[in-house]
Protein backbone atom coordinates (compact mmCIF):
# COMPACT_ATOMS: atom_id res chain seq x y z
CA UNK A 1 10.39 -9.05 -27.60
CA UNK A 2 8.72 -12.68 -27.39
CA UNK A 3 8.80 -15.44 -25.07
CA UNK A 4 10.87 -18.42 -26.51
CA UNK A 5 9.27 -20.96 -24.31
CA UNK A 6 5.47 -19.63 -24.04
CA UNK A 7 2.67 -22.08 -24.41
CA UNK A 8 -0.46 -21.50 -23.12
CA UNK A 9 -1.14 -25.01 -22.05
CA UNK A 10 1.96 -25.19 -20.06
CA UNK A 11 1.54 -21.66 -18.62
CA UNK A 12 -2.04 -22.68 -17.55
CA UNK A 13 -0.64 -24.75 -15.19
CA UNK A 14 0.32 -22.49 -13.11
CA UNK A 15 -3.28 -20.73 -12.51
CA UNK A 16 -4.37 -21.41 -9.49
CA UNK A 17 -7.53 -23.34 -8.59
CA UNK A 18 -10.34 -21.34 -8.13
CA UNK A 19 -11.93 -22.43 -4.62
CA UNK A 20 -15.44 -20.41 -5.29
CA UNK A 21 -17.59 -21.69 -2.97
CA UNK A 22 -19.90 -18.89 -3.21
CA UNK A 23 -20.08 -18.99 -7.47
CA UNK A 24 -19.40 -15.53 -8.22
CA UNK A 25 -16.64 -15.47 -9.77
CA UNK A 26 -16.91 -15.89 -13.12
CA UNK A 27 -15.40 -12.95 -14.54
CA UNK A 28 -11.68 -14.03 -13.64
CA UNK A 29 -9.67 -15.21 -16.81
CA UNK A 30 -8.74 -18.28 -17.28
CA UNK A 31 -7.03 -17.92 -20.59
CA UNK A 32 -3.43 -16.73 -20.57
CA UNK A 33 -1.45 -14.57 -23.21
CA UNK A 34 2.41 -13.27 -22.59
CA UNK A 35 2.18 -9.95 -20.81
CA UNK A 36 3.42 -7.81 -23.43
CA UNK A 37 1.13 -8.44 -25.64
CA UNK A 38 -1.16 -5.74 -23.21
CA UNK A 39 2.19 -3.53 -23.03
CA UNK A 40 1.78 -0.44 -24.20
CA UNK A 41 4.21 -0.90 -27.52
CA UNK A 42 6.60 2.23 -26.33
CA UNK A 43 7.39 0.63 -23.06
CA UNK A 44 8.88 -2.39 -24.81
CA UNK A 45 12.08 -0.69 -25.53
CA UNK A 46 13.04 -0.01 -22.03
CA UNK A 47 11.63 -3.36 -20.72
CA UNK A 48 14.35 -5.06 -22.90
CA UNK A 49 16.86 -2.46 -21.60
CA UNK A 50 16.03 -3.60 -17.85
CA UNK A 51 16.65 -7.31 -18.92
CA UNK A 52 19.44 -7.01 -20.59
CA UNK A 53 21.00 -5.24 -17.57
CA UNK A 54 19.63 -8.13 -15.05
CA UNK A 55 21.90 -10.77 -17.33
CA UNK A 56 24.74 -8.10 -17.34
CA UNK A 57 24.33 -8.52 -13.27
CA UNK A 58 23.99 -12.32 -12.69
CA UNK A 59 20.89 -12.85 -13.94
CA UNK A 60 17.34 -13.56 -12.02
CA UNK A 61 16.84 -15.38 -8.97
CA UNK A 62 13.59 -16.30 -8.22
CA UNK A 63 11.51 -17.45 -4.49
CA UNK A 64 11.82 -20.76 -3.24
CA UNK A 65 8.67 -21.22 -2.90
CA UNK A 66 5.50 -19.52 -4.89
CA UNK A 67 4.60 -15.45 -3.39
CA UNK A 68 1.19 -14.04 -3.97
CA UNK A 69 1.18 -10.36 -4.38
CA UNK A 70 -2.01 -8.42 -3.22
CA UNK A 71 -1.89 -4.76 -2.68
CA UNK A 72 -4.18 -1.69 -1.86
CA UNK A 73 -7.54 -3.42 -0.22
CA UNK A 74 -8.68 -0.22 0.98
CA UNK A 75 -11.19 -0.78 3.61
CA UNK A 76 -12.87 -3.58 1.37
CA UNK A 77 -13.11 -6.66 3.03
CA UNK A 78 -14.92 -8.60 0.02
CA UNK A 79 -12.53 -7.17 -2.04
CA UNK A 80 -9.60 -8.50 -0.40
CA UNK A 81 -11.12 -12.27 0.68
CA UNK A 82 -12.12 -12.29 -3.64
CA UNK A 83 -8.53 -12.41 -4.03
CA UNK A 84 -7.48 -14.79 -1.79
CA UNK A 85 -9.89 -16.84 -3.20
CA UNK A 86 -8.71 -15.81 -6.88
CA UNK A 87 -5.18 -16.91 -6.59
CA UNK A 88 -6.16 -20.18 -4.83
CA UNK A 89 -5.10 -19.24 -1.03
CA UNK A 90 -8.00 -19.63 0.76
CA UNK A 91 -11.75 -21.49 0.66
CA UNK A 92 -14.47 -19.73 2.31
CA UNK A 93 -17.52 -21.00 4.59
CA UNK A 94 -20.01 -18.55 5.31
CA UNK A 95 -17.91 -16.21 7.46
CA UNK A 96 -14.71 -18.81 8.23
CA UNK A 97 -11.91 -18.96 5.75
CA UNK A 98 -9.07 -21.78 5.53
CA UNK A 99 -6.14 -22.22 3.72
CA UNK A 100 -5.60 -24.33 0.50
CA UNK A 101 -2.70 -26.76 0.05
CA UNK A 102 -1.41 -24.23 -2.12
CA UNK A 103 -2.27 -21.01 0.33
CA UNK A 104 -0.42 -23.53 3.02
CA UNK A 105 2.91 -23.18 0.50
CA UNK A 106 3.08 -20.12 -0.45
CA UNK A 107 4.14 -16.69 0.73
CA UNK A 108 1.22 -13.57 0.40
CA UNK A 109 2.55 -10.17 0.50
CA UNK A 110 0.21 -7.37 1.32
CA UNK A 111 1.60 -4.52 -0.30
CA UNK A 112 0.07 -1.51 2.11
CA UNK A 113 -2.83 0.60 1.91
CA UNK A 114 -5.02 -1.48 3.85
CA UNK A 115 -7.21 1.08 5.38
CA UNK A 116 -9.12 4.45 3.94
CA UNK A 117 -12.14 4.61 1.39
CA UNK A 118 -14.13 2.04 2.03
CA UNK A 119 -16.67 0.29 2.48
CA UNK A 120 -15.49 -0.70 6.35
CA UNK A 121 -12.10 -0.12 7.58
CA UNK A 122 -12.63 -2.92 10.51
CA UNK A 123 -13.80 -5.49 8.49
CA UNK A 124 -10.98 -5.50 6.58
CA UNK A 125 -8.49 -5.36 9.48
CA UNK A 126 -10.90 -8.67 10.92
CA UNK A 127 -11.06 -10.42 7.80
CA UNK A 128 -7.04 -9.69 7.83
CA UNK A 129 -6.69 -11.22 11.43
CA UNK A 130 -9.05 -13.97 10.37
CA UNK A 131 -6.32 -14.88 7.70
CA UNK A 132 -3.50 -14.78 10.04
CA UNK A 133 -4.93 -17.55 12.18
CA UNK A 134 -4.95 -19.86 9.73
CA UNK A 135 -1.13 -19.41 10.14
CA UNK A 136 -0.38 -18.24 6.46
CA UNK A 137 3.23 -17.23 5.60
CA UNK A 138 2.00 -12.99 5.80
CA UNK A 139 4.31 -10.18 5.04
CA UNK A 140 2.57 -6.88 5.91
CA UNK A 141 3.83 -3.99 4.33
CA UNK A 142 3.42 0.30 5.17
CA UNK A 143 1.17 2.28 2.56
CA UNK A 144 1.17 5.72 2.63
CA UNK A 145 -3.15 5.83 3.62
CA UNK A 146 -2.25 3.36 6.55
CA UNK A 147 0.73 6.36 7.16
CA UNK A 148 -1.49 8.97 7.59
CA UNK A 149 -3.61 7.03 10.72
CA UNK A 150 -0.47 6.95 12.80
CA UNK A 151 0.44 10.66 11.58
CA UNK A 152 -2.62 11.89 12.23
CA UNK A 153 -3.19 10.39 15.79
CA UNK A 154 0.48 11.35 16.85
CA UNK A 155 -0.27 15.26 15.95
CA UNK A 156 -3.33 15.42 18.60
CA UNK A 157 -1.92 13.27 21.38
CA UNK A 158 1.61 15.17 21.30
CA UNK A 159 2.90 18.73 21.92
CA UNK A 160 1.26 21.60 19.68
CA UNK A 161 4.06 22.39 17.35
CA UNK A 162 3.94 24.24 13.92
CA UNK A 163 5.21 21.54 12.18
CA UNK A 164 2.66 18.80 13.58
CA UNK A 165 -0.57 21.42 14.14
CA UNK A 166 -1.72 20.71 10.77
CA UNK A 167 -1.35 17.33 9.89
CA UNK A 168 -4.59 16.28 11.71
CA UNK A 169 -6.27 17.56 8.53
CA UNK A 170 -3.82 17.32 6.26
CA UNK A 171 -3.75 13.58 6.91
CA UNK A 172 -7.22 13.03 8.59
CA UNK A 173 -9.78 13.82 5.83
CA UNK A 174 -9.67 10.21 4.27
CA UNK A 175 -9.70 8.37 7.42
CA UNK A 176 -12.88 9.64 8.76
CA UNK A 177 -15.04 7.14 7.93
CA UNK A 178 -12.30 4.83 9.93
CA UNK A 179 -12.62 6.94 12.67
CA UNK A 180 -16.26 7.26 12.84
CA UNK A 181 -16.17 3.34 13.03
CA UNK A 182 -13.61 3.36 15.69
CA UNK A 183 -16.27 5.78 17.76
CA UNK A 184 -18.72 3.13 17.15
CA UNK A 185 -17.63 0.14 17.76
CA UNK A 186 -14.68 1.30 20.49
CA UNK A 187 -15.90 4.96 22.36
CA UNK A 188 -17.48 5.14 25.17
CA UNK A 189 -19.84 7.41 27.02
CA UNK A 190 -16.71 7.60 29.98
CA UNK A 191 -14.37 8.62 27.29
CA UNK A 192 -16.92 11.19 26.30
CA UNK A 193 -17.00 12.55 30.00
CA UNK A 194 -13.68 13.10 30.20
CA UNK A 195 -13.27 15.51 27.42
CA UNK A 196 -13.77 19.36 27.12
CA UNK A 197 -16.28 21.21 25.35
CA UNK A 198 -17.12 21.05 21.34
CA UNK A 199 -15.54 24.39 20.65
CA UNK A 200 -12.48 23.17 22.92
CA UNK A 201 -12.25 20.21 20.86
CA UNK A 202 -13.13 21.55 17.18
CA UNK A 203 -9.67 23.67 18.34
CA UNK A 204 -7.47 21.22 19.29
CA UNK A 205 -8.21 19.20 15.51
CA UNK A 206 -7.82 22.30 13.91
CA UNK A 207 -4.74 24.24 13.29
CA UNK A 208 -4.25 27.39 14.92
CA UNK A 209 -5.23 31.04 12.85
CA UNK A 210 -1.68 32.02 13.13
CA UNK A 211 -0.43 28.58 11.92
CA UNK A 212 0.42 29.65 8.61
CA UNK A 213 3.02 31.90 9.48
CA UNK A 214 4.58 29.99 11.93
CA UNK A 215 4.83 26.95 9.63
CA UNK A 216 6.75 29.01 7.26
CA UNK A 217 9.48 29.61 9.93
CA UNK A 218 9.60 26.48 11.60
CA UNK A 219 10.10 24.57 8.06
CA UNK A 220 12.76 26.54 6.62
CA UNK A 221 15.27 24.03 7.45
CA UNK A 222 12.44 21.11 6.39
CA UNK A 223 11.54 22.35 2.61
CA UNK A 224 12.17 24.95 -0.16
CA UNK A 225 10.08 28.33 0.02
CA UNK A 226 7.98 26.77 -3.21
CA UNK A 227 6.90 23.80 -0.94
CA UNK A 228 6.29 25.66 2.04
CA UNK A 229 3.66 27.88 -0.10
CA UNK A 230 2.69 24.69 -1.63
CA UNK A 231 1.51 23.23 1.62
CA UNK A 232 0.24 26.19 3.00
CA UNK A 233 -2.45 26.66 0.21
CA UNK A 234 -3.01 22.57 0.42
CA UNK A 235 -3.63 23.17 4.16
CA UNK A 236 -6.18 25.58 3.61
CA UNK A 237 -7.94 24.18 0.81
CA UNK A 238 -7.80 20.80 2.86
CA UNK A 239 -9.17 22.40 5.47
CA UNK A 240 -12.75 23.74 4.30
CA UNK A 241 -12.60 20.30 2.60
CA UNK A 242 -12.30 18.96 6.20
CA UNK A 243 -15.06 21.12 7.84
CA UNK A 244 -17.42 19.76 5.15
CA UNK A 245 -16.62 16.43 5.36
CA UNK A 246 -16.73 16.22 9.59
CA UNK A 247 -20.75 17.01 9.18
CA UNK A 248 -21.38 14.41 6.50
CA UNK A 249 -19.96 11.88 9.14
CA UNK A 250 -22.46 13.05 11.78
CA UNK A 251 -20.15 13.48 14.61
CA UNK A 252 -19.27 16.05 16.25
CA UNK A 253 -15.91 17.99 17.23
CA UNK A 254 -16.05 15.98 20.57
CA UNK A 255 -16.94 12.63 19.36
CA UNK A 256 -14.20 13.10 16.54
CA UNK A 257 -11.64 13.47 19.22
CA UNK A 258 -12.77 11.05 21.25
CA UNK A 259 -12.43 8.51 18.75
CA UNK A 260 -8.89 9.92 17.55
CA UNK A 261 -7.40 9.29 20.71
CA UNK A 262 -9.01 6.28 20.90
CA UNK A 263 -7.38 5.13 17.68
CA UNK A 264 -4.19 5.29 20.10
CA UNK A 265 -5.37 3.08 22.66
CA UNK A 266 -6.96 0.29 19.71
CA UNK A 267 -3.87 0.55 17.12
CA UNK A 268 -0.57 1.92 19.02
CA UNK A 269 -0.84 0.32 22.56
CA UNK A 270 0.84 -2.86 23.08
CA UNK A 271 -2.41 -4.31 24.36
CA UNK A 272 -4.65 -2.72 21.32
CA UNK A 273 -7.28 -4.84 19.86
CA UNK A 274 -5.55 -3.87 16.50
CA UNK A 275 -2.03 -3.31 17.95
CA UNK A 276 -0.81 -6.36 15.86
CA UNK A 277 -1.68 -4.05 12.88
CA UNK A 278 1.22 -2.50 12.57
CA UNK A 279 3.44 -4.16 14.91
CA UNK A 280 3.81 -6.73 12.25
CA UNK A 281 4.01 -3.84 9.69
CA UNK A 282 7.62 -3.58 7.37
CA UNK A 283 7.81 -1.19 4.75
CA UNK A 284 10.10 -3.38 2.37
CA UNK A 285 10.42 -6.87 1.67
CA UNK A 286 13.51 -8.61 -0.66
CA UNK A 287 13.42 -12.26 -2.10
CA UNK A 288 16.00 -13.04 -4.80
CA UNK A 289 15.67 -10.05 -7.21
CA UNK A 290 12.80 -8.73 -6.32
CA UNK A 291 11.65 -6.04 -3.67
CA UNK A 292 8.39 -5.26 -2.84
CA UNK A 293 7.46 -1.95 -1.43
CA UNK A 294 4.35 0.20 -1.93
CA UNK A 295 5.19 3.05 -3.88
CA UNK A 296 9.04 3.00 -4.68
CA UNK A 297 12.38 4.02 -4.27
CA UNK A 298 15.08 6.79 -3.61
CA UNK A 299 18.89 7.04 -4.06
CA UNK A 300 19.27 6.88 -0.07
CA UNK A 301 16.82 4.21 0.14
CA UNK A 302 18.85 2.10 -1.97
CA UNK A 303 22.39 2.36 -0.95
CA UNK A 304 20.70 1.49 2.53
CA UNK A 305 19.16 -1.59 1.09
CA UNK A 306 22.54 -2.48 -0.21
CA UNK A 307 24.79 -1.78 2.36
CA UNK A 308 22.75 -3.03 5.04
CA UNK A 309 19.94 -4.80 3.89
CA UNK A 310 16.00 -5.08 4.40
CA UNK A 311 16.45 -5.27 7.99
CA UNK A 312 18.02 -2.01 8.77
CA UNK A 313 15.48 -0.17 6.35
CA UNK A 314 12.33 -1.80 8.46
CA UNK A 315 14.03 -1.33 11.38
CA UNK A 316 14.80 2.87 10.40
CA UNK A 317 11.35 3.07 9.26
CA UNK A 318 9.89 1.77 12.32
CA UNK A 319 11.83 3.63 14.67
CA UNK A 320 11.05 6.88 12.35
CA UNK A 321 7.41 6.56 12.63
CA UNK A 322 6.91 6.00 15.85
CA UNK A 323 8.39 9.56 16.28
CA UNK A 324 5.60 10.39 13.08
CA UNK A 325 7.70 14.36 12.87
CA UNK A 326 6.71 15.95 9.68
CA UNK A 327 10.60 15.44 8.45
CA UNK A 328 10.02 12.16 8.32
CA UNK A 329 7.02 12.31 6.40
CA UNK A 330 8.35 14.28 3.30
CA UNK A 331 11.81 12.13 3.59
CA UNK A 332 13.15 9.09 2.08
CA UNK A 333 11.65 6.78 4.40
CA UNK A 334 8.52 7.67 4.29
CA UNK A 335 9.31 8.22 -0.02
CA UNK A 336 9.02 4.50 -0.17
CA UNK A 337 5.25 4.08 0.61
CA UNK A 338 4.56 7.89 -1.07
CA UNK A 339 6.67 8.64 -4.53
CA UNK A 340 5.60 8.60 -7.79
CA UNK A 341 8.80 9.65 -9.08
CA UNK A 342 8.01 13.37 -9.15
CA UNK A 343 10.00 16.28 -8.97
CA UNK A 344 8.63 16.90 -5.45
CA UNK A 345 9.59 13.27 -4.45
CA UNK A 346 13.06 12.06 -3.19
CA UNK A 347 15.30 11.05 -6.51
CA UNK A 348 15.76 7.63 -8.05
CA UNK A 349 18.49 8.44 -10.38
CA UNK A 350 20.95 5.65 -12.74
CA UNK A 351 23.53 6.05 -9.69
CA UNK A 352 20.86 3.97 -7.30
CA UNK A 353 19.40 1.98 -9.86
CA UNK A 354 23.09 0.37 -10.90
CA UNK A 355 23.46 -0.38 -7.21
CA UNK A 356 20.65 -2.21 -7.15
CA UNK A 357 20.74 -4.23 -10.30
CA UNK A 358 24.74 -4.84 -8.91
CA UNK A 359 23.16 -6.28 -5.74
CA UNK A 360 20.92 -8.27 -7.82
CA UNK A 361 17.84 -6.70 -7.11
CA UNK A 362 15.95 -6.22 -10.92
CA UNK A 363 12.75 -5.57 -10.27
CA UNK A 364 10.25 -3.48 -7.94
CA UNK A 365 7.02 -4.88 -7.24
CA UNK A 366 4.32 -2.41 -5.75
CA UNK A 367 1.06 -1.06 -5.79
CA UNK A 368 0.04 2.54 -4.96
CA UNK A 369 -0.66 3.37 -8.46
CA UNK A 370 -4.46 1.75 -9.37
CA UNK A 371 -4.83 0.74 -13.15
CA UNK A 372 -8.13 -0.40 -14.28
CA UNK A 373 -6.67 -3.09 -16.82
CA UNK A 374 -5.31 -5.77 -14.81
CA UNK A 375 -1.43 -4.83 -13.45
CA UNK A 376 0.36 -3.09 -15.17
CA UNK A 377 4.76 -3.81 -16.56
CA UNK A 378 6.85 -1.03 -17.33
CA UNK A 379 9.96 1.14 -16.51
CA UNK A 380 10.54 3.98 -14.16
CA UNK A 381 14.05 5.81 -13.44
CA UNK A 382 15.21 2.76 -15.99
CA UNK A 383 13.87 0.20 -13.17
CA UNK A 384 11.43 -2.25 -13.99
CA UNK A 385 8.21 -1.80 -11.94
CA UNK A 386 5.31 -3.96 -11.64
CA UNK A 387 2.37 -2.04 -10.66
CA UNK A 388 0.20 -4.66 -8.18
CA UNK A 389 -2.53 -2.45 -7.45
CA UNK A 390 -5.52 -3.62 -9.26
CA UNK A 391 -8.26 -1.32 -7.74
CA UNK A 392 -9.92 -4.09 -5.48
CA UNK A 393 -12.37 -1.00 -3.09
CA UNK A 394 -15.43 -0.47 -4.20
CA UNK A 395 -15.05 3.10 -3.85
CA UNK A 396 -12.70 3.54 -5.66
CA UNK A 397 -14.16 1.43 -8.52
CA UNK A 398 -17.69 3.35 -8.06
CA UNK A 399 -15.97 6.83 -8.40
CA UNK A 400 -13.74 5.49 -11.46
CA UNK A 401 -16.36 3.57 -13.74
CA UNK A 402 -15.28 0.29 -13.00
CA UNK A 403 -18.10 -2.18 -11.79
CA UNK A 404 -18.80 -4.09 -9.13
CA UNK A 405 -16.41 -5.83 -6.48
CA UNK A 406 -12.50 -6.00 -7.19
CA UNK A 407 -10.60 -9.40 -7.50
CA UNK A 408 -7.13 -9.99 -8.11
CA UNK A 409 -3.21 -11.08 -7.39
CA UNK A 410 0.07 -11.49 -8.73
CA UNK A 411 1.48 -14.84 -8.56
CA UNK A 412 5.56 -15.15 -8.66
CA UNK A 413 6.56 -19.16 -9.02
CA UNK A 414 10.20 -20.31 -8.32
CA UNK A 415 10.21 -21.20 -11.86
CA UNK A 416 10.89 -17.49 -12.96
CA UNK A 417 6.90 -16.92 -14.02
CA UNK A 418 4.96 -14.12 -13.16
CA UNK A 419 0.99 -14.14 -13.36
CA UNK A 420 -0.99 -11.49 -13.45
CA UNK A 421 -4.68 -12.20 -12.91
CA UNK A 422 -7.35 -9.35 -12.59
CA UNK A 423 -11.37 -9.16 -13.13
CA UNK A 424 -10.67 -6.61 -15.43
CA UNK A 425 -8.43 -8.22 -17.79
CA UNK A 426 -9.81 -10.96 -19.58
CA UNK A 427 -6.54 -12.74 -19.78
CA UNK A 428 -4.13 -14.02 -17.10
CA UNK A 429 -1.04 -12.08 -17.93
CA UNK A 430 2.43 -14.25 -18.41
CA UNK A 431 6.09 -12.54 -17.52
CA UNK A 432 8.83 -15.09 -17.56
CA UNK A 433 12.47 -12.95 -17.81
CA UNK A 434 14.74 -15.42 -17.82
CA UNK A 435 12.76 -16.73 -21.58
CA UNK A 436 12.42 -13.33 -23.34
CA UNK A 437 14.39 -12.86 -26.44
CA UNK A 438 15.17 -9.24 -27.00
């Protein structure tokens, strides 16, 4: 496979100005190469495959105007604003930011994971809020680590029930340095007053002793006797994990639970300082032939996209976690911002990826899965996947051997090219479908 039309020169043209007012950096390409050249040569095959099928369906149609594709910020504010500034959205001043001619024009899609690792879950939300006053075109979409906040706060406020009594740990480990910033900036000493003692409170977050065996009846109906065991031993694993991690965070039993129902009042009021978090929140987005979700797609999920559209999937998703019931969690809706395409996960078989390719949708762009080369073009289930997520958090970098700060997008132009741009990769990548010879 080769592009008929590539030329560097004319595919330079569509990098976008770097507006670096702070001069750091330097370490984004500004060469360009066609993206299969950094392909790994056995995925080639099945790339052409997937294109020859999208001209056996009508062919591509591409955005109107141009979409910037950011995904998996994680807590890292710096991480996120180097982006912006990467693909030529925004200019910074000190702590202001403000929109380019070409941020003004274009469409940026946040492709989930927003909150967890670090280094500040709030600044990131802020720096977020910050960008949608400048009144940027913003689609927000559901990861599965910004899941686990509204999972996690929904098992402590509701009813003790088998099914819910663990997910407070099963979910809560990675967000407790959000939640230990929540008791900072947001708890007060009233909220302390009102609550019960440590040991009363170090109960309520944990499950009960006799949880495991009433988790294995109340989920027959849920999952297979191998998961149930599977989750039981996670649980338990998870939880001496959890124990651990609670003292590194300095808080105690009752300040954790103070700040967990707190998280209710800041993110799932109406009136929340963060409410608009994920009120604005879909979990899919479709323009021309493309859909962007954060981890992928089922059978179900697709003959919903196709018989009723975008819409009705947000809407189901929304309506689904708001009730946050542990069914939810391990089905299809909640498959879109969780699979990998594993055995465990909800199937993507041919049968859903011809419907797709017959409603003209060709490709899946996502993030979910971090690559330390730039993003990353190849098949899954025979559906093309672009993999958006970049690793932009400087945890994540730190614990993987990458250095420094993250910086990154994918840029989708109604001309049919794709741009891949990454601080790891020293050349802008270049995808144009409709131009491939196979």
């Amino acid at each position: 496979m080769d592009q008929l039309t590539f030329s560097p020169e004319t595919a330079g043209r569509l990098l976008p100005p770097i507006c670096d007012t702070f001069a750091d950096l330097d370490d984004v390409p500004r060469d360009i190469e066609p993206w299969l050249h950094s392909s790994e040569p056995e995925t080639r095959p099945q790339i052409a495959t997937c294109l020859d099928k999208a001209r056996q369906y009508g062919g591509w149609r591409w955005p109107s105007r141009p979409i910037v594709f950011i995904s998996d910020p994680h807590a890292d504010a710096e991480g996120f604003l180097r982006s912006l500034v990467v693909a030529g959205v925004i200019r910074r001043a000190g702590e202001e930011i403000c929109l380019t001619r070409f941020g003004a024009q274009a469409q940026i899609v946040l492709g989930g994971d927003c909150l967890d690792k670090g280094p500040s879950n709030l600044a990131l939300l802020d720096a977020l809020y910050k960008l949608r006053a400048t009144g940027v075109d913003l689609s927000l979409l559901a990861g599965n680590h910004d899941l686990r906040m509204r999972l996690a706060v929904d098992a402590i406020r509701g009813e003790r029930a088998p099914l819910k009594d663990h997910l407070f740990v099963r979910m809560g480990r990675k967000l407790l340095p959000a939640l230990k910033e929540v008791f900072e900036r947001f708890v007060t000493p009233d909220d302390l007053c009102d609550l019960p003692s440590e040991k009363k409170c170090k109960a309520r977050l944990l499950p009960p002793k006799d949880w495991a065996s009433q988790f294995e009846k109340a989920a027959a109906g849920h999952l297979s006797d191998k998961a149930i065991a599977k989750e039981i031993r996670k649980l338990k694993a998870k939880q001496k994990q959890f124990e651990k991690n609670v003292a590194k965070t300095g808080l105690g039993y009752r300040e954790l639970l103070a700040a967990t129902l707190k998280c209710h009042e800041v993110f799932f009021t109406p009136d929340g300082h963060y409410a608009w978090f994920y009120e604005t929140m879909d979990v899919v987005s479709r323009v021309g032939s493309l859909l962007f979700v954060h981890a992928g797609l089922c059978d179900e999920m697709c003959e919903l996209l196709v018989a009723q559209g975008p819409e009705a999937v947000n809407a189901r998703f929304r309506a689904e976690a708001d009730r946050a019931s542990f069914g939810f969690y391990f089905g299809p809706l909640a498959n879109l911002v969780r699979t990998k395409y594993r055995a465990s996960d909800c199937a993507l078989t041919e049968y859903g990826v011809d419907l797709l390719h017959k409603n003209g949708l060709h490709m899946v762009v996502q993030g979910h899965v971090n690559n330390h080369c730039g993003q990353r073009l190849l098949t899954k289930r025979g559906l093309l996947h672009l993999e958006g997520d970049i690793t932009l958090d400087r945890a994540s970098r730190r614990l993987e051997g990458l250095e420094g700060i993250g910086a990154g997008a994918t840029l989708i132009f109604p001309t049919g090219d794709v741009i891949g741009l990454s601080c790891d990769y020293p050349r802008a990548k270049h995808f144009a479908p409709d131009r491939l010879l196979t």
